[in-house]
PDB file of N, CA and C in Angstrom:
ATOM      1  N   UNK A   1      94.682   8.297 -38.569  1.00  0.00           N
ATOM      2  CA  UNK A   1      93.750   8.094 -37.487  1.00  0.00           C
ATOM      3  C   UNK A   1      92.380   7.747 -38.072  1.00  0.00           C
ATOM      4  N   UNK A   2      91.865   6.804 -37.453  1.00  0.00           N
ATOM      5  CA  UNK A   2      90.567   6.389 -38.344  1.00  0.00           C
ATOM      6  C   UNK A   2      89.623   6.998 -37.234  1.00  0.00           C
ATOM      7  N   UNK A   3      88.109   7.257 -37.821  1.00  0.00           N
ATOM      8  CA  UNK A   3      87.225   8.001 -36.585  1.00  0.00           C
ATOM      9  C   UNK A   3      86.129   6.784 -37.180  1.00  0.00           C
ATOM     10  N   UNK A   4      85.495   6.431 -35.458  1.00  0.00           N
ATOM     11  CA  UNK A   4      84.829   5.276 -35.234  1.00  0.00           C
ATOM     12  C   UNK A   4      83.742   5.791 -35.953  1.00  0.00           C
ATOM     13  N   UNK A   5      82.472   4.894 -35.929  1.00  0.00           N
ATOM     14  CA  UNK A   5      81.013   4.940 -36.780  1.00  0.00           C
ATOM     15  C   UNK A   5      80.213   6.093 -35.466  1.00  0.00           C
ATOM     16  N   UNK A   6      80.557   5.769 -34.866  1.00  0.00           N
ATOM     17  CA  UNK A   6      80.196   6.314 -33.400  1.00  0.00           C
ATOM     18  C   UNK A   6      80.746   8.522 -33.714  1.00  0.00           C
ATOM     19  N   UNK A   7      81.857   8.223 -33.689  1.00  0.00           N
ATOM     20  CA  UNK A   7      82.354   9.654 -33.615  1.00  0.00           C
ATOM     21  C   UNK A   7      81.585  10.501 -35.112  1.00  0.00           C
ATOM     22  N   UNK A   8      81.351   9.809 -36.272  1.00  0.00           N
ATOM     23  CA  UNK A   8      80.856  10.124 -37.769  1.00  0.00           C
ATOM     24  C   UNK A   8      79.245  10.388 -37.540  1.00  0.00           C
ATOM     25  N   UNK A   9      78.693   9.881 -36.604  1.00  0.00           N
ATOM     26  CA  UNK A   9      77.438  10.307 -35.956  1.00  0.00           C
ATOM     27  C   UNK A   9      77.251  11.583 -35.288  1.00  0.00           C
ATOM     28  N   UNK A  10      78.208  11.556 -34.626  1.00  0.00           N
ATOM     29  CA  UNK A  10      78.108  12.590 -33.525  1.00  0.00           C
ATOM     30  C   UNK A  10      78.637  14.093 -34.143  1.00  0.00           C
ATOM     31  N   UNK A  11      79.648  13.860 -35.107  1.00  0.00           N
ATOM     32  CA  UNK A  11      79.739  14.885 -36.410  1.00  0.00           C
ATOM     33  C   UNK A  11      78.771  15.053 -37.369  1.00  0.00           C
ATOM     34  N   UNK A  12      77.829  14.459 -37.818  1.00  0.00           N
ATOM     35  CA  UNK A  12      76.807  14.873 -38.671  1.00  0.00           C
ATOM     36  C   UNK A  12      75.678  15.707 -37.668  1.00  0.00           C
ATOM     37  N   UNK A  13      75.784  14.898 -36.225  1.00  0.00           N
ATOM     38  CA  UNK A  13      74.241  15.301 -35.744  1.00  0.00           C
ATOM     39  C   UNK A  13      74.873  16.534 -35.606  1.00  0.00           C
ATOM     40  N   UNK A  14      75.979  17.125 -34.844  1.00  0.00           N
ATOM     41  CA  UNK A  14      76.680  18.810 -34.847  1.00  0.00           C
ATOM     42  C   UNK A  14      77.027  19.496 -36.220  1.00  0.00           C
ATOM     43  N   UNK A  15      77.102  18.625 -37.519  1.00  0.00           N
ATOM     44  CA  UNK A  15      76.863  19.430 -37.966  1.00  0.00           C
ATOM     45  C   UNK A  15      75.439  20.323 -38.642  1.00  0.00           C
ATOM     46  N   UNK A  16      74.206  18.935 -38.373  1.00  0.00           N
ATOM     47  CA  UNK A  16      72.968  19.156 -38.296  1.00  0.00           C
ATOM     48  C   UNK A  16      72.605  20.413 -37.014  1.00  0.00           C
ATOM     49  N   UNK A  17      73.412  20.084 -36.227  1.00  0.00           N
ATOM     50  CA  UNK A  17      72.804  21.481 -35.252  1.00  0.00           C
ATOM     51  C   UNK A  17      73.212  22.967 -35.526  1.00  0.00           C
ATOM     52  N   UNK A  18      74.371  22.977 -36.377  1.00  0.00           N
ATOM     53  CA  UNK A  18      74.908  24.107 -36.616  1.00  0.00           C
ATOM     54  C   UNK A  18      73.947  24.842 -37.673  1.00  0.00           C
ATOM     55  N   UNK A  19      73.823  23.917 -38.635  1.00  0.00           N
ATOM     56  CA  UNK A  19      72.903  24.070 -39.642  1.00  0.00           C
ATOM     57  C   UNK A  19      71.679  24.767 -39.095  1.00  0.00           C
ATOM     58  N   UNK A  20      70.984  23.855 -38.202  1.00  0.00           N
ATOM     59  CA  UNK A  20      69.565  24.173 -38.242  1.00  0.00           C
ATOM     60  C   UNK A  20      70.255  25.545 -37.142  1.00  0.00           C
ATOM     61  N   UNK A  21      71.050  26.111 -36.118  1.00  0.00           N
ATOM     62  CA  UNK A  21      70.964  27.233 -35.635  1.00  0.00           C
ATOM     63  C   UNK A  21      71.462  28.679 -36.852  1.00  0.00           C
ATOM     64  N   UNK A  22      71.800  28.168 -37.611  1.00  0.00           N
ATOM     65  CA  UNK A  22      72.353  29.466 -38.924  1.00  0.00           C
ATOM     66  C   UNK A  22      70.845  29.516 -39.713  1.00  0.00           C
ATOM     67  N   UNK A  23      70.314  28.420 -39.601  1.00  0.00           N
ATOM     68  CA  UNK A  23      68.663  28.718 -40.275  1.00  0.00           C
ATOM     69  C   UNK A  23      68.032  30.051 -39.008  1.00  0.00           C
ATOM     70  N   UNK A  24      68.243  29.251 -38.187  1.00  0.00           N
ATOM     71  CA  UNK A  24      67.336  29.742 -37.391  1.00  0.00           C
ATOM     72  C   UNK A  24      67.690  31.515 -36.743  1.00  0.00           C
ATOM     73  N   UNK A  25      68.792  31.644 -36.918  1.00  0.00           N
ATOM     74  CA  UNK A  25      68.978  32.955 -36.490  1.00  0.00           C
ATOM     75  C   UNK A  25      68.745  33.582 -37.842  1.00  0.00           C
ATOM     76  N   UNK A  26      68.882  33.690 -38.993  1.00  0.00           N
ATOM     77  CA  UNK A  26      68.147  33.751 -40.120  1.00  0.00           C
ATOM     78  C   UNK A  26      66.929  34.442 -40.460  1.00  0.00           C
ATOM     79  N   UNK A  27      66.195  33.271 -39.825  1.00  0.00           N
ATOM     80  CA  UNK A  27      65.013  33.307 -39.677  1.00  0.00           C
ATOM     81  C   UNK A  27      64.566  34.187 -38.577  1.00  0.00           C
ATOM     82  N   UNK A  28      65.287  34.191 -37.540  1.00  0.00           N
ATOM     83  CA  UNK A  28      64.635  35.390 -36.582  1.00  0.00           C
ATOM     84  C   UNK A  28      65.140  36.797 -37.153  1.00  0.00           C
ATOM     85  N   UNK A  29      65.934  36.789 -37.884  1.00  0.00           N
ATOM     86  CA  UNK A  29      66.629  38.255 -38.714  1.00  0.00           C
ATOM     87  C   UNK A  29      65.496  38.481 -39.394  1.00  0.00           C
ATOM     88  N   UNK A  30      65.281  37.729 -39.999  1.00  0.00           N
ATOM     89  CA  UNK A  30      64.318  38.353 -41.319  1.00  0.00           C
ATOM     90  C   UNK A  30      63.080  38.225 -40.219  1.00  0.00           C
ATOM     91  N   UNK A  31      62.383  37.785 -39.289  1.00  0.00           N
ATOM     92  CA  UNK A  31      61.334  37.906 -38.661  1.00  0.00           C
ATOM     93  C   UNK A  31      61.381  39.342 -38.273  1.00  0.00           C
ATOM     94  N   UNK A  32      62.001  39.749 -37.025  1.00  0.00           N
ATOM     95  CA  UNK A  32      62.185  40.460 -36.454  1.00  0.00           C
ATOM     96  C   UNK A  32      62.261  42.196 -37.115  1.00  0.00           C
ATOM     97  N   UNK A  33      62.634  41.874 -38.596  1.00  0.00           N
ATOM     98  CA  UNK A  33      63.055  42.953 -39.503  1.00  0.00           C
ATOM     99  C   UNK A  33      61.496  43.586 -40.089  1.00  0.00           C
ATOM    100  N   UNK A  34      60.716  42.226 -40.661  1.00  0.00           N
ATOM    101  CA  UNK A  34      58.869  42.141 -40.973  1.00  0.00           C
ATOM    102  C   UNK A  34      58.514  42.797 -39.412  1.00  0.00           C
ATOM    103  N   UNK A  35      58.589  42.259 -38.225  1.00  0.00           N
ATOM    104  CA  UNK A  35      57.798  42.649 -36.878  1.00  0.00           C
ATOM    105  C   UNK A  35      58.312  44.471 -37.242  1.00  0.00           C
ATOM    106  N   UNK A  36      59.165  44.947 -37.337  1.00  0.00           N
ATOM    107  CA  UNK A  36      59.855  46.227 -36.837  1.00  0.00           C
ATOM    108  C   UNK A  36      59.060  47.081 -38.133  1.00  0.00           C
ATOM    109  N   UNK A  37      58.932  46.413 -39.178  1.00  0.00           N
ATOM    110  CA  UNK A  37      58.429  47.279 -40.831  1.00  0.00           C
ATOM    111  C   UNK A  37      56.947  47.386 -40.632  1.00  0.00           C
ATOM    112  N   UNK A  38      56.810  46.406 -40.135  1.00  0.00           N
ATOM    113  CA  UNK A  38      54.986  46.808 -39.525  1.00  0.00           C
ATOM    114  C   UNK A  38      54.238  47.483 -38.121  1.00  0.00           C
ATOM    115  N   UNK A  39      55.803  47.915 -37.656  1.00  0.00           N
ATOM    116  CA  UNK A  39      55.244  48.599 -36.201  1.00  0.00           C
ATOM    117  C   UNK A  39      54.118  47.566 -35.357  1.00  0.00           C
ATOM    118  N   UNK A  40      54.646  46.503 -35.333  1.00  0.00           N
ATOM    119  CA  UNK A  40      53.391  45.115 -34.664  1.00  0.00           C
ATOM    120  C   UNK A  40      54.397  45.246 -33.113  1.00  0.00           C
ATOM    121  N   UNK A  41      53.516  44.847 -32.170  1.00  0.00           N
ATOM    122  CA  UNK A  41      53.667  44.518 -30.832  1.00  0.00           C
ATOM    123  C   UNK A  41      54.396  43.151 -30.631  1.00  0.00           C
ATOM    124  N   UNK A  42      55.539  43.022 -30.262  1.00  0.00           N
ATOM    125  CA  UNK A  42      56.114  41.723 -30.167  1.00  0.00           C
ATOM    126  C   UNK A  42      55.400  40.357 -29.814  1.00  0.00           C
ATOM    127  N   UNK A  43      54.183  40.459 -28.730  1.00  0.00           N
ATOM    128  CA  UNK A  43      53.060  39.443 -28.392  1.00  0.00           C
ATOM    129  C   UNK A  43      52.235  39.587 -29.731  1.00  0.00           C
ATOM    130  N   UNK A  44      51.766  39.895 -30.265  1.00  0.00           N
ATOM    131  CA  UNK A  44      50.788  39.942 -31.532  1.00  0.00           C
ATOM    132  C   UNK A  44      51.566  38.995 -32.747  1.00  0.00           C
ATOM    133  N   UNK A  45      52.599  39.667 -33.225  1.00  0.00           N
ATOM    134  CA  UNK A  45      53.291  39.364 -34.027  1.00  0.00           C
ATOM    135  C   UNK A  45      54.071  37.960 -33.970  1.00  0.00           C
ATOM    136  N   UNK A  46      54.419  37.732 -33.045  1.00  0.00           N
ATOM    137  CA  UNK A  46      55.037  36.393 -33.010  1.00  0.00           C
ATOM    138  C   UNK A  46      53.955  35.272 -32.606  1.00  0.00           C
ATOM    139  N   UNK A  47      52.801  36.116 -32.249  1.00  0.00           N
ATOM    140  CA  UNK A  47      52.075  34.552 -32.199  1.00  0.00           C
ATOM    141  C   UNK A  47      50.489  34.203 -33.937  1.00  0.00           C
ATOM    142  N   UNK A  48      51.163  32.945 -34.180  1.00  0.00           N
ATOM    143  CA  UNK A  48      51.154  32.526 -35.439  1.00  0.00           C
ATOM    144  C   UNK A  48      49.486  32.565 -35.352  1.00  0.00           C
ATOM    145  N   UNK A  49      48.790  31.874 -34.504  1.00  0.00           N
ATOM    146  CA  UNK A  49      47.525  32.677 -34.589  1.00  0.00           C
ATOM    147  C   UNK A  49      46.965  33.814 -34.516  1.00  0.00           C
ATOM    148  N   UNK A  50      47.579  35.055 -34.601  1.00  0.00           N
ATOM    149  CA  UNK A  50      47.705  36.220 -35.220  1.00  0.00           C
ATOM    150  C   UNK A  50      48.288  36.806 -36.208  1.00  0.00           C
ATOM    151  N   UNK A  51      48.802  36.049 -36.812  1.00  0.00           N
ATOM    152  CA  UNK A  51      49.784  37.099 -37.426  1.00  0.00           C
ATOM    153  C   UNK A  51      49.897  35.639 -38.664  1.00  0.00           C
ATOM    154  N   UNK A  52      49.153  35.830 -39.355  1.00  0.00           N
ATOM    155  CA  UNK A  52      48.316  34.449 -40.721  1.00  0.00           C
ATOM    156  C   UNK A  52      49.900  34.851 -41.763  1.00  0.00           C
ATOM    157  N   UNK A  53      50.472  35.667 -42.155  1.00  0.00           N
ATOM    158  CA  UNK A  53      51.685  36.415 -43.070  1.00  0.00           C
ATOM    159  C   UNK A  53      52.411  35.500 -43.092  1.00  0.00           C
ATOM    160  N   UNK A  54      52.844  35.211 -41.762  1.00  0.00           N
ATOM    161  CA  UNK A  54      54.278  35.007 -40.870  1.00  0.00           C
ATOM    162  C   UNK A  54      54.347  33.699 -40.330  1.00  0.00           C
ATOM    163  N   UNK A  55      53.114  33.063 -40.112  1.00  0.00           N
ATOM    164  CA  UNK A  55      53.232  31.832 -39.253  1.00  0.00           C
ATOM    165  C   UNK A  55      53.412  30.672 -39.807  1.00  0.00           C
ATOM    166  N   UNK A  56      53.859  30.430 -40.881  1.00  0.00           N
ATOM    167  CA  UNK A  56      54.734  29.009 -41.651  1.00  0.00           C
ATOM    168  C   UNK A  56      56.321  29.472 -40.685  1.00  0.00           C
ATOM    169  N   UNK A  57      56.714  31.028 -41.004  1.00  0.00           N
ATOM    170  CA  UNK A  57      57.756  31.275 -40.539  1.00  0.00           C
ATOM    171  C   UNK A  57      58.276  30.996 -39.049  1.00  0.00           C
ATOM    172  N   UNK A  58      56.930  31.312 -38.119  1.00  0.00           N
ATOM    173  CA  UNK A  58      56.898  31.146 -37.066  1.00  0.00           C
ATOM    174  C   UNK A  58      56.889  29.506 -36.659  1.00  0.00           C
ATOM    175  N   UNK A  59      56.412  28.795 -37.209  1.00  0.00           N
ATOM    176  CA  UNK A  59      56.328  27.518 -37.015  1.00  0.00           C
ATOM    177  C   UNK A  59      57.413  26.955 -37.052  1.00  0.00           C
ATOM    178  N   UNK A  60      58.164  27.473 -38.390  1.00  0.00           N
ATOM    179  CA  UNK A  60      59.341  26.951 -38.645  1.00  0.00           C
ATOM    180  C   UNK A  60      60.347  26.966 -37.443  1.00  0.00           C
ATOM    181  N   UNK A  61      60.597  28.522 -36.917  1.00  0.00           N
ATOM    182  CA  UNK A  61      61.534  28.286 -36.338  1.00  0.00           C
ATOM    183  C   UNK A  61      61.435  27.946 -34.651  1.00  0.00           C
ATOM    184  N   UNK A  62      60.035  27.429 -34.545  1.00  0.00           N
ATOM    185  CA  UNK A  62      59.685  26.363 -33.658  1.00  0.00           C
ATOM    186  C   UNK A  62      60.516  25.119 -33.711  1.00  0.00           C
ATOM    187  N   UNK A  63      60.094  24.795 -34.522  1.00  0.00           N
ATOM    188  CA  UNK A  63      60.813  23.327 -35.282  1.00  0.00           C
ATOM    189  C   UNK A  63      61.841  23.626 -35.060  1.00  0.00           C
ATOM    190  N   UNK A  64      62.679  24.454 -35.745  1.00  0.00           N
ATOM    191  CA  UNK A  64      64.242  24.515 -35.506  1.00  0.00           C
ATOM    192  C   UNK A  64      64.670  24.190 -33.953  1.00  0.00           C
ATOM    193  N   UNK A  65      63.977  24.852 -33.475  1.00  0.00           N
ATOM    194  CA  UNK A  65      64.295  25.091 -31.610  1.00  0.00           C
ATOM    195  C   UNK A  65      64.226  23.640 -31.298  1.00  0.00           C
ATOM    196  N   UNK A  66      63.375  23.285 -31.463  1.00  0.00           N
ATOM    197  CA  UNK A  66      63.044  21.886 -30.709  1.00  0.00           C
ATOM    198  C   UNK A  66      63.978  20.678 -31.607  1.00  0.00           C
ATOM    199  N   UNK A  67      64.453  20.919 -32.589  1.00  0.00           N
ATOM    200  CA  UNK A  67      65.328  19.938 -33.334  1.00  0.00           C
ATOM    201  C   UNK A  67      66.875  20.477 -32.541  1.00  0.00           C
ATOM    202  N   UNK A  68      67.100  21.203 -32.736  1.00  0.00           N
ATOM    203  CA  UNK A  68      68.449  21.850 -31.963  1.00  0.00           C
ATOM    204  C   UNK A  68      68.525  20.994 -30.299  1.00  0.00           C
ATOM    205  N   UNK A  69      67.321  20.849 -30.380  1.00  0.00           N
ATOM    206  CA  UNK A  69      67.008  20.396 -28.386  1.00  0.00           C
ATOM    207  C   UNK A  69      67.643  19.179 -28.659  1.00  0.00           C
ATOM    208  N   UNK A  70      66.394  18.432 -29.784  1.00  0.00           N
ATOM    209  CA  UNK A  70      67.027  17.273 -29.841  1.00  0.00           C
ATOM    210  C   UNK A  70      68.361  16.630 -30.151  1.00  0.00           C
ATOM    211  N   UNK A  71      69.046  17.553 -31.101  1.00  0.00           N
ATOM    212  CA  UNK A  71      70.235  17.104 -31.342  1.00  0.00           C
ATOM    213  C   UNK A  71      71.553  17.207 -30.644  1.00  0.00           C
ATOM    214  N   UNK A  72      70.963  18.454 -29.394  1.00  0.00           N
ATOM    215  CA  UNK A  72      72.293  18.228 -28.711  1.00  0.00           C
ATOM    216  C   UNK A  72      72.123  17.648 -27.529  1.00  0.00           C
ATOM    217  N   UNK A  73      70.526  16.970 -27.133  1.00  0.00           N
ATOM    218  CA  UNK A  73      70.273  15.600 -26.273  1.00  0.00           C
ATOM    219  C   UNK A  73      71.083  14.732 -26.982  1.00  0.00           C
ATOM    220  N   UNK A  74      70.950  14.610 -28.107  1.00  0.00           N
ATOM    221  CA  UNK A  74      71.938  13.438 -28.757  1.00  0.00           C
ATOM    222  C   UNK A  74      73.405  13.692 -28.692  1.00  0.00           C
ATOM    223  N   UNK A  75      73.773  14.308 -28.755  1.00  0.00           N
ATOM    224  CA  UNK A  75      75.203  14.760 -28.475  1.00  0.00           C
ATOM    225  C   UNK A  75      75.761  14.757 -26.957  1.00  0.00           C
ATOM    226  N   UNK A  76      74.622  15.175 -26.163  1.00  0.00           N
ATOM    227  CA  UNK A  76      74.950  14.847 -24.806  1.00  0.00           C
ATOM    228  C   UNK A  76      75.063  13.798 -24.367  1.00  0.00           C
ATOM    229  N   UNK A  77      73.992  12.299 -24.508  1.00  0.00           N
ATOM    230  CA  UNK A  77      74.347  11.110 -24.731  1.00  0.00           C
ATOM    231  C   UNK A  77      75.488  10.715 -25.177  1.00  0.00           C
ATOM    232  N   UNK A  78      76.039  10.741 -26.530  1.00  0.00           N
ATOM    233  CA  UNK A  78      77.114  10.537 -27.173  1.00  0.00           C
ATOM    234  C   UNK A  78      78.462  10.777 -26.243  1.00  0.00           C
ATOM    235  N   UNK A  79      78.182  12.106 -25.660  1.00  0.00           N
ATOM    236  CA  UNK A  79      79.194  12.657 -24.385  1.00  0.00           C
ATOM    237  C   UNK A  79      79.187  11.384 -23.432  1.00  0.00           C
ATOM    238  N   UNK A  80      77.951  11.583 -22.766  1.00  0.00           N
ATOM    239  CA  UNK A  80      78.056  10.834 -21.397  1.00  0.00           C
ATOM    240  C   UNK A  80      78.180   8.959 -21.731  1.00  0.00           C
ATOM    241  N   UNK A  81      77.982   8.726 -22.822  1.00  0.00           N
ATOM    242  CA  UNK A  81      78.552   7.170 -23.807  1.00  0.00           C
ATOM    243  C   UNK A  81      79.760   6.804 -23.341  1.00  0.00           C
ATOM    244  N   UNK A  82      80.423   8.095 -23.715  1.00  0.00           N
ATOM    245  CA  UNK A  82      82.036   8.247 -24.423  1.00  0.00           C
ATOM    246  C   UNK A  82      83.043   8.355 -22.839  1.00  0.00           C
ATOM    247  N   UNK A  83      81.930   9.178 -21.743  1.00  0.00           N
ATOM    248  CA  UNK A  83      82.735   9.391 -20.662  1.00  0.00           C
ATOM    249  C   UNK A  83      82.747   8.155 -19.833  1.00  0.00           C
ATOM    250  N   UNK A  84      81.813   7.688 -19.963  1.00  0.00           N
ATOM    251  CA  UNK A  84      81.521   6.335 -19.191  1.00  0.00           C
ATOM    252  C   UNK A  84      82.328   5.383 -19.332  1.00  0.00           C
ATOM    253  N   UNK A  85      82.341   4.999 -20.606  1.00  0.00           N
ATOM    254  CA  UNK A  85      83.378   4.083 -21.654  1.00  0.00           C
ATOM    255  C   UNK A  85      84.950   4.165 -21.038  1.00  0.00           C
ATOM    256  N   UNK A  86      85.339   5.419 -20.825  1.00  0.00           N
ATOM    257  CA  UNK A  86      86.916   6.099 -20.931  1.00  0.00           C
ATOM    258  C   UNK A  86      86.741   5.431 -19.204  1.00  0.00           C
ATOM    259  N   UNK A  87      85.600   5.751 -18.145  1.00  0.00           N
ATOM    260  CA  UNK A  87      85.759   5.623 -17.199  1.00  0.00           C
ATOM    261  C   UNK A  87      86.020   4.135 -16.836  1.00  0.00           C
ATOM    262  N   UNK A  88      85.395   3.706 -17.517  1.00  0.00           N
ATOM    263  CA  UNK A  88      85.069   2.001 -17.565  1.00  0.00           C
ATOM    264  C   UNK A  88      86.731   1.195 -17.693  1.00  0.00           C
ATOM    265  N   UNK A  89      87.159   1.940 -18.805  1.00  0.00           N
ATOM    266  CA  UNK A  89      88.678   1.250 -19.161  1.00  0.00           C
ATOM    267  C   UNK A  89      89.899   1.827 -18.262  1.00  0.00           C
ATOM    268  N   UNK A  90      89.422   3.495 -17.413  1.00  0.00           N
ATOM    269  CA  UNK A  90      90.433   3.711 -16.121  1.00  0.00           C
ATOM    270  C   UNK A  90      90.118   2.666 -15.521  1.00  0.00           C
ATOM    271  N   UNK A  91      89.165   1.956 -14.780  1.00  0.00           N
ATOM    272  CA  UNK A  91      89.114   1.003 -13.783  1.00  0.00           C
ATOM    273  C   UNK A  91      89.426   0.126 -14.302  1.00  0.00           C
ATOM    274  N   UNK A  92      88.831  -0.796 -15.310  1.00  0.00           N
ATOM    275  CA  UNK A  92      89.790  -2.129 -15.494  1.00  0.00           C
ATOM    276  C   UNK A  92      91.346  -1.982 -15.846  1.00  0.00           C
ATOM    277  N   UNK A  93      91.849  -0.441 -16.106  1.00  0.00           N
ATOM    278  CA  UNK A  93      93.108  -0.508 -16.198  1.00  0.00           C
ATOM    279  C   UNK A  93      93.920  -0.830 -14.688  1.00  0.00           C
ATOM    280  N   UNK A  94      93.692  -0.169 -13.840  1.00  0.00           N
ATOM    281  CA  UNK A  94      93.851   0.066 -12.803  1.00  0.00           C
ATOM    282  C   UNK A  94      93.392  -1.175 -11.753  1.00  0.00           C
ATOM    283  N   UNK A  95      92.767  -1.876 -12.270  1.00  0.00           N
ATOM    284  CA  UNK A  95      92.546  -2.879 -12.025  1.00  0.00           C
ATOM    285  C   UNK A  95      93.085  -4.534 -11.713  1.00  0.00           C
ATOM    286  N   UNK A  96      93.949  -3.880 -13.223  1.00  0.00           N
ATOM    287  CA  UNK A  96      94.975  -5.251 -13.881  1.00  0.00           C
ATOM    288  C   UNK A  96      96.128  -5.428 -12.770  1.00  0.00           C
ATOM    289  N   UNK A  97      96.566  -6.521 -12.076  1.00  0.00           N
ATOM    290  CA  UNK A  97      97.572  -6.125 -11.632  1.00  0.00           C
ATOM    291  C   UNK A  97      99.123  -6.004 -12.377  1.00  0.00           C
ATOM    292  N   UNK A  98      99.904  -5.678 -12.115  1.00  0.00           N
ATOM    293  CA  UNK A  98     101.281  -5.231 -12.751  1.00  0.00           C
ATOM    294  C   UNK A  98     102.109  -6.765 -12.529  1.00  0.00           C
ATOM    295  N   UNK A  99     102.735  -6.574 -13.605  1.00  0.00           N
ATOM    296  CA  UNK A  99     103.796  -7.676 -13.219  1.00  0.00           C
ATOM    297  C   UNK A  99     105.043  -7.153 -13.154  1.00  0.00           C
TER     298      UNK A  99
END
């Protein structure tokens, strides 16, 4: 079975999302572990203009969030591509008449 250029896309960008969500829960482990060792207030601590330690960290897994958004907008596309396509070839199948 050969997999189109199309489907080899849509496998890297998922496996790019998997990736960046194993960073990112990660990253809230080890956040969350610093917030709890310093007895900090969850509003204080997570916001990066407070909390000068932490906020590359915090930024980061900003980024993550919003890349995750993006990549499974892209994947959802890829979906609704793929459903359209399949729908496209029921009707001209159905279309054809029979001999």
């Amino acid at each position: 079975m050969e997999i189109s250029a199309s489907d080899r896309d849509l496998i890297a960008v998922m496996r790019r999302y998997f990736a960046a969500q194993a960073e990112l829960e990660s990253l809230k482990a080890q956040l969350e572990a610093a917030r709890q060792a310093a007895g900090e207030a969850i509003g204080v601590f997570y916001d990066p203009r407070q909390n000068a330690e932490h906020a590359a960290d915090l930024q980061r897994s900003h980024s993550l969030r919003a890349e995750m958004a993006s990549l499974m907008q892209r994947a959802e596309a890829w979906g609704r591509a793929a459903s359209g396509a399949d729908e496209h070839d029921r009707s001209a199948a159905e279309a054809e008449p029979e001999e």
